[in-house]
Protein backbone atom coordinates (compact mmCIF):
# COMPACT_ATOMS: atom_id res chain seq x y z
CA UNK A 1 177.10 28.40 103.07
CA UNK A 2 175.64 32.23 101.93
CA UNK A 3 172.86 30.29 100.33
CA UNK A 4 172.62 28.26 103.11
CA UNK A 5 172.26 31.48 105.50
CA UNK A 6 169.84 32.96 102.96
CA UNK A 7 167.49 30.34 103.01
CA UNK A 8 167.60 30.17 106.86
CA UNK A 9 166.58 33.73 107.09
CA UNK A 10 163.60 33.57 104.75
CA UNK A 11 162.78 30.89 106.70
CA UNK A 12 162.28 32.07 109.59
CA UNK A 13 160.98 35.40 107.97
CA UNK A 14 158.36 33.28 106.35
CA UNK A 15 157.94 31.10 110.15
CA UNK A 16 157.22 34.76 112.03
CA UNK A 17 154.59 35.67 108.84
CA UNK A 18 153.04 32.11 109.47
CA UNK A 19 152.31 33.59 113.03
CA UNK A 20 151.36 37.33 112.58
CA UNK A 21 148.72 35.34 110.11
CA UNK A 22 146.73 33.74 113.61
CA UNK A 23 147.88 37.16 115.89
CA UNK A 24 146.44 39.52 113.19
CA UNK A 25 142.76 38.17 113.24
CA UNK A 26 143.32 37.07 117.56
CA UNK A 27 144.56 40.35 118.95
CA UNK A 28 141.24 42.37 117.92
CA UNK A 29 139.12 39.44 119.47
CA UNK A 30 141.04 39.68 122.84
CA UNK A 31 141.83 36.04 121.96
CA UNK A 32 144.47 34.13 123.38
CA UNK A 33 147.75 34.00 120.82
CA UNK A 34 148.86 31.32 122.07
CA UNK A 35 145.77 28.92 122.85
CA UNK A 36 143.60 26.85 121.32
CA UNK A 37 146.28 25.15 118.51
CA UNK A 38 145.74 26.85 114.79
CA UNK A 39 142.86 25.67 112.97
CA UNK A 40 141.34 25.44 109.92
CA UNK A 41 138.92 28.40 108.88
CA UNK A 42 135.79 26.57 107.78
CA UNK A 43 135.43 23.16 109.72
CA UNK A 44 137.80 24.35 113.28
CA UNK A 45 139.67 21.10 113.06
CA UNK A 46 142.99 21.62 114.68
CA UNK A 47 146.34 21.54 112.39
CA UNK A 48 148.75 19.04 112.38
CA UNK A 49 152.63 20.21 112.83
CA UNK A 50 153.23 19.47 109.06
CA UNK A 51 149.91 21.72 108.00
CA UNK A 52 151.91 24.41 109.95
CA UNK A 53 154.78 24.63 107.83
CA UNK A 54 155.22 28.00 106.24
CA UNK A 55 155.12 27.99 102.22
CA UNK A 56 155.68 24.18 101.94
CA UNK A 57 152.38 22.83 103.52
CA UNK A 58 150.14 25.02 101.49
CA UNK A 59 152.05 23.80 98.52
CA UNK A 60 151.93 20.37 99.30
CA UNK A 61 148.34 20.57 100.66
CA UNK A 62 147.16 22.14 97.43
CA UNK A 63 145.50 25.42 99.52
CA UNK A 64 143.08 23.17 100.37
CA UNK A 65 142.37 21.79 104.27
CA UNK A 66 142.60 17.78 104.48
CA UNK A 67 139.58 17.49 106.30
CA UNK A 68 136.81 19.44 104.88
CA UNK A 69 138.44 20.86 101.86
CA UNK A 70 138.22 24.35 102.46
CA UNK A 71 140.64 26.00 100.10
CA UNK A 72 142.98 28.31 102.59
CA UNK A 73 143.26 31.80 101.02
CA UNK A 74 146.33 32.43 99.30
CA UNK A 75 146.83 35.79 101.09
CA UNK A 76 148.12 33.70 104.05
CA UNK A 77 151.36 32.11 102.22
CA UNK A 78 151.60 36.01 100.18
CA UNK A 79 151.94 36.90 103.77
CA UNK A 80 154.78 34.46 104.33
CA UNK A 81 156.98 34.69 101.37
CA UNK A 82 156.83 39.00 101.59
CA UNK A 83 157.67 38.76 105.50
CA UNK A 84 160.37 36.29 104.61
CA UNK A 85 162.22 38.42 101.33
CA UNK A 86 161.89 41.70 103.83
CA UNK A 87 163.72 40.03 105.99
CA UNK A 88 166.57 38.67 103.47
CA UNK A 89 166.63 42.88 102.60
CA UNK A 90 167.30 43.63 106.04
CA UNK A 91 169.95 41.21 105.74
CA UNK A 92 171.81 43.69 102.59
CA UNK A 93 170.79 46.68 104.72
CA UNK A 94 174.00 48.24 105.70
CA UNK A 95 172.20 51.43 107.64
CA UNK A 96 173.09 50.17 111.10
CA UNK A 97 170.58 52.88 112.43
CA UNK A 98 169.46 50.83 115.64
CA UNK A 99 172.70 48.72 116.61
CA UNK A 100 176.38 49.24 115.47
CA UNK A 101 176.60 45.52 115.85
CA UNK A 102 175.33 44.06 112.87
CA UNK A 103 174.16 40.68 114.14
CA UNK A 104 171.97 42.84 116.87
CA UNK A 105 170.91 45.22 114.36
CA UNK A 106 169.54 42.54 112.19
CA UNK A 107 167.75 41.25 114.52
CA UNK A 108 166.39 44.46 116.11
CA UNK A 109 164.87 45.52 112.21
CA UNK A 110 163.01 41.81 112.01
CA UNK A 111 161.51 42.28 115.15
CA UNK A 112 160.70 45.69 114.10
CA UNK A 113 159.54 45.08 110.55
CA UNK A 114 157.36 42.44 112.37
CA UNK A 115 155.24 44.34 114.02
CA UNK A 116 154.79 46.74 111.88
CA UNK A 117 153.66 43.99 109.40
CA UNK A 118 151.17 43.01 111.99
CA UNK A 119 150.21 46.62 112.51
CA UNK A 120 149.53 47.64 108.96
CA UNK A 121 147.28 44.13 108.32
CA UNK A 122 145.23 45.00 111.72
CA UNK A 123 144.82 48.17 110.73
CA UNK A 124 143.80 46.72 106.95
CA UNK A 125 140.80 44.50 108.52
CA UNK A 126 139.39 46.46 111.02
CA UNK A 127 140.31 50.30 110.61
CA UNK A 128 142.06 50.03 113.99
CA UNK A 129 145.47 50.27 116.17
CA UNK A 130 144.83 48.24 118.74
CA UNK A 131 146.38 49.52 122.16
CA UNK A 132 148.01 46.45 123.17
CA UNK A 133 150.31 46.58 120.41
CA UNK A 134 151.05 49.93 120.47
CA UNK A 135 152.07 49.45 124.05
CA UNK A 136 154.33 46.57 123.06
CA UNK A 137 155.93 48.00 120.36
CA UNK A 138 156.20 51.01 122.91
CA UNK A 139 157.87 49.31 125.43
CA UNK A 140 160.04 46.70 122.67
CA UNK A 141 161.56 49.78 121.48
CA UNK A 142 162.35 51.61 125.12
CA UNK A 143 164.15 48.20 126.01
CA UNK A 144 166.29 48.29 122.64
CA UNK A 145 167.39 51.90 123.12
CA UNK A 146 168.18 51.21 126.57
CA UNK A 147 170.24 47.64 125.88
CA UNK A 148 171.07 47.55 122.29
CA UNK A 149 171.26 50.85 120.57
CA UNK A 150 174.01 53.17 119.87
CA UNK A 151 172.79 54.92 122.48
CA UNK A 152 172.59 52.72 124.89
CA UNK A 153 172.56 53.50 128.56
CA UNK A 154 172.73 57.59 127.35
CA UNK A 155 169.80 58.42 130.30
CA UNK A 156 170.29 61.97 128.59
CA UNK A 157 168.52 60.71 124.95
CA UNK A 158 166.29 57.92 126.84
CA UNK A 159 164.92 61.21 128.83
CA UNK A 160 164.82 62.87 125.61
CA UNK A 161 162.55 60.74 123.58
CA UNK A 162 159.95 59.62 126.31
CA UNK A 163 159.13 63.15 127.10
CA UNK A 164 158.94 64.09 123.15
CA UNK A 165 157.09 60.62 122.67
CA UNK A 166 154.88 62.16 125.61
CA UNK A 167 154.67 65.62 123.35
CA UNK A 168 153.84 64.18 120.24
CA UNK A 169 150.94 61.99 121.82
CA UNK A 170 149.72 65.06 123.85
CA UNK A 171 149.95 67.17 120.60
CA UNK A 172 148.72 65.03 118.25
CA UNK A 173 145.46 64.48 120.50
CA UNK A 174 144.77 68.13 121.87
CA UNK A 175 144.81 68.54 117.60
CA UNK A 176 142.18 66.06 117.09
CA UNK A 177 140.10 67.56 119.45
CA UNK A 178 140.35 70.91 117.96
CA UNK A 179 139.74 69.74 114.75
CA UNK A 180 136.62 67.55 115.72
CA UNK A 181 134.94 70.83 117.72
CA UNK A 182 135.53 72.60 114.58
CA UNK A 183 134.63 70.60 111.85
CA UNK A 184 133.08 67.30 113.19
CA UNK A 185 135.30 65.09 111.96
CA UNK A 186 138.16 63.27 113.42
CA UNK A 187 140.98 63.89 110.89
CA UNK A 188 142.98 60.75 111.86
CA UNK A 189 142.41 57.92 113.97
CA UNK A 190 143.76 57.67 117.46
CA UNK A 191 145.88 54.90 116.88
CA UNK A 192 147.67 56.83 114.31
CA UNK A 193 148.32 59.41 117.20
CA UNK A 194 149.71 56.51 119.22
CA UNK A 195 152.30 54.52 117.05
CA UNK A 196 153.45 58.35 116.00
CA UNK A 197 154.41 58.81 119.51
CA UNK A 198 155.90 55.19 119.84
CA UNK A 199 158.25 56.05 116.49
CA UNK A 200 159.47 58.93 118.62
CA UNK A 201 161.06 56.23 120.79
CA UNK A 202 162.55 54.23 118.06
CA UNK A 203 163.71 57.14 115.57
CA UNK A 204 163.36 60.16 117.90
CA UNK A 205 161.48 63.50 116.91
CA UNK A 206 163.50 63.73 113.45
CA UNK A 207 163.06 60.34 112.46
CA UNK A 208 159.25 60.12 113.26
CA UNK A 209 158.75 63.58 111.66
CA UNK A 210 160.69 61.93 108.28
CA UNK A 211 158.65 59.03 108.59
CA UNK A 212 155.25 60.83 108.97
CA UNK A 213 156.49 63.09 105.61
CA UNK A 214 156.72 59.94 103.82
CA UNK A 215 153.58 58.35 104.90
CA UNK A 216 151.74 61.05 103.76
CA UNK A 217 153.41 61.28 100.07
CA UNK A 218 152.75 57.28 99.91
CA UNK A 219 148.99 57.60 101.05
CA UNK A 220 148.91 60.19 98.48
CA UNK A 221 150.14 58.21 95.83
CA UNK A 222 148.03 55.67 96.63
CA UNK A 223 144.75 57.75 96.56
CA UNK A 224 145.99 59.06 93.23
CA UNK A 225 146.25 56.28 91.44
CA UNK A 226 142.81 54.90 93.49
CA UNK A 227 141.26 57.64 92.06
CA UNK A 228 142.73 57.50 88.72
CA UNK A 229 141.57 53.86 88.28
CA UNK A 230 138.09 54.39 88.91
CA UNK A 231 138.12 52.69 91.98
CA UNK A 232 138.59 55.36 94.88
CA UNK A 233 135.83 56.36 97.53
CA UNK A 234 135.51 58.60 99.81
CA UNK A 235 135.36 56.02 102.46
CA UNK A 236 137.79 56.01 105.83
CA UNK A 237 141.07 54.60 104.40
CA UNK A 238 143.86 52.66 106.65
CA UNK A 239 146.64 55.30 107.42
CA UNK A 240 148.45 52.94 109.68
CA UNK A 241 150.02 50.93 106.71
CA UNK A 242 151.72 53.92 105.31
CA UNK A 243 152.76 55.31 108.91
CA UNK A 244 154.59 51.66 108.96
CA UNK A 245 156.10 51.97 105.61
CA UNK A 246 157.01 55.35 105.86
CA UNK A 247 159.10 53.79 108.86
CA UNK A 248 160.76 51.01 107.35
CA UNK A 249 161.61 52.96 104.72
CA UNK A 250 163.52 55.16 107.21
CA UNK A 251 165.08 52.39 108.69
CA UNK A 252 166.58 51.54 105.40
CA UNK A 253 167.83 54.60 104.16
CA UNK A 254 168.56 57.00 107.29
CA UNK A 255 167.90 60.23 107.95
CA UNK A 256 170.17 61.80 105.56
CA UNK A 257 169.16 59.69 102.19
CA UNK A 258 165.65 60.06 103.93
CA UNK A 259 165.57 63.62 104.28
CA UNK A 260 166.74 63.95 100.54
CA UNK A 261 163.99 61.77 98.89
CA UNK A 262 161.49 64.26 100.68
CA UNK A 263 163.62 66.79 100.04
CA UNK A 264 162.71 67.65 104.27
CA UNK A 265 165.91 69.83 106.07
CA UNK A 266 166.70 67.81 108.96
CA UNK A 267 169.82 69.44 110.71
């Protein structure tokens, strides 16, 4: 029955990667995620249920499309089978950060880990954080704290985060601005700004300030090793990615293991 469970959960882990694969290149067209049916790449022929299948039908399809032949990039089913083990982790996670309940709190980090997924791989193609889904996970997270957090129905911390969520945004922009006049350069995009401010509703100030710390070390690594490789330029790099990371990663392990790792004084 466990295996039975774990399979179930990849499953649909791998089911909800399947779509963030036809919302990630939709959402930044203004296209409809729902309408027309998913289609092939190359020749726009319309899939067939069992073409849909996460994992399975690009195994049994060979990566290739049955009408024109296209081989489907294998990025898509990478997509599926890392969306689907991240969800059998949340499964072990035993941080109940969002929901005492562990059935809700489950639940709460897929959604979560989700859209962050979808985030980071918009954010990957086109440089951007689109508004929409900033505003959704926005307004996702406001309806968990208010329904199905530990601090549910507290007006006193609901209060507390929108007008800090408010702060950050305000902050974070009157910043940019500053920094622009002075230098002529935008020092981070205002997306960026935007999902910082929406963490403040999730984590509250602490959490998005520990999440933020540990973007910044992983974008750091990252450039490091970029540039040790031979490979970095001094080209415009994604930052959303790591601001998502960063997040999950504080989802995980909570503010106190958090505030170790980046050795950050919390209280």
């Amino acid at each position: 029955m466990e295996y039975l469970n774990h399979f179930l959960i990849f499953f649909i882990g791998a089911s909800v990667g399947s779509c963030i694969n036809l919302v990630r290149f939709r959402i930044p067209k203004n296209q409809s995620i729902i309408f027309p049916n998913s289609f092939c790449d190359n020749c726009k022929t319309p899939l067939k249920l069992y073409q849909k299948i996460p994992i399975f039908s690009q195994l049994f399809l060979k990566n290739k499309c049955k009408t024109c032949g296209f081989k489907v990039p294998i990025k898509y089913t990478l997509i599926e089978i890392f969306l689907g083990l991240i969800f059998i982790i949340n499964l072990y996670s035993t941080n109940y950060f969002l929901s005492s309940d562990r059935f809700i709190d489950l639940i709460i980090k897929c959604i979560f880990v989700s859209i962050l997924l979808l985030i980071s791989l918009i954010d990957i193609d086109t440089l951007t954080i689109p508004n929409k889904l900033n505003i959704f996970t926005f307004l996702v997270g406001f309806f968990t704290i208010i329904f199905f957090s530990i601090y549910a129905f507290k007006i006193n911390v609901i209060i507390y985060r929108v007008l800090f969520s408010i702060l950050v945004r305000v902050s974070l922009e009157l910043f940019s601005y500053m920094y622009f006049s002075i230098r002529k350069k935008i020092p981070y995009g205002s997306g960026d700004s935007k999902l910082l401010s929406v963490f403040v509703i999730w984590f509250g100030i602490k959490g998005m300030f520990l999440s933020l710390i540990a973007s910044i070390y992983l974008a750091g690594i990252y450039i490091c090793i970029k540039y040790l490789i031979g490979t970095f330029k001094n080209d415009r790099i994604p930052f959303g990615p790591f601001l998502c990371l960063g997040a999950y990663l504080f989802i995980l392990l909570g503010p106190e293991i958090s505030s170790r790792i980046l050795f950050v004084n919390v209280s």
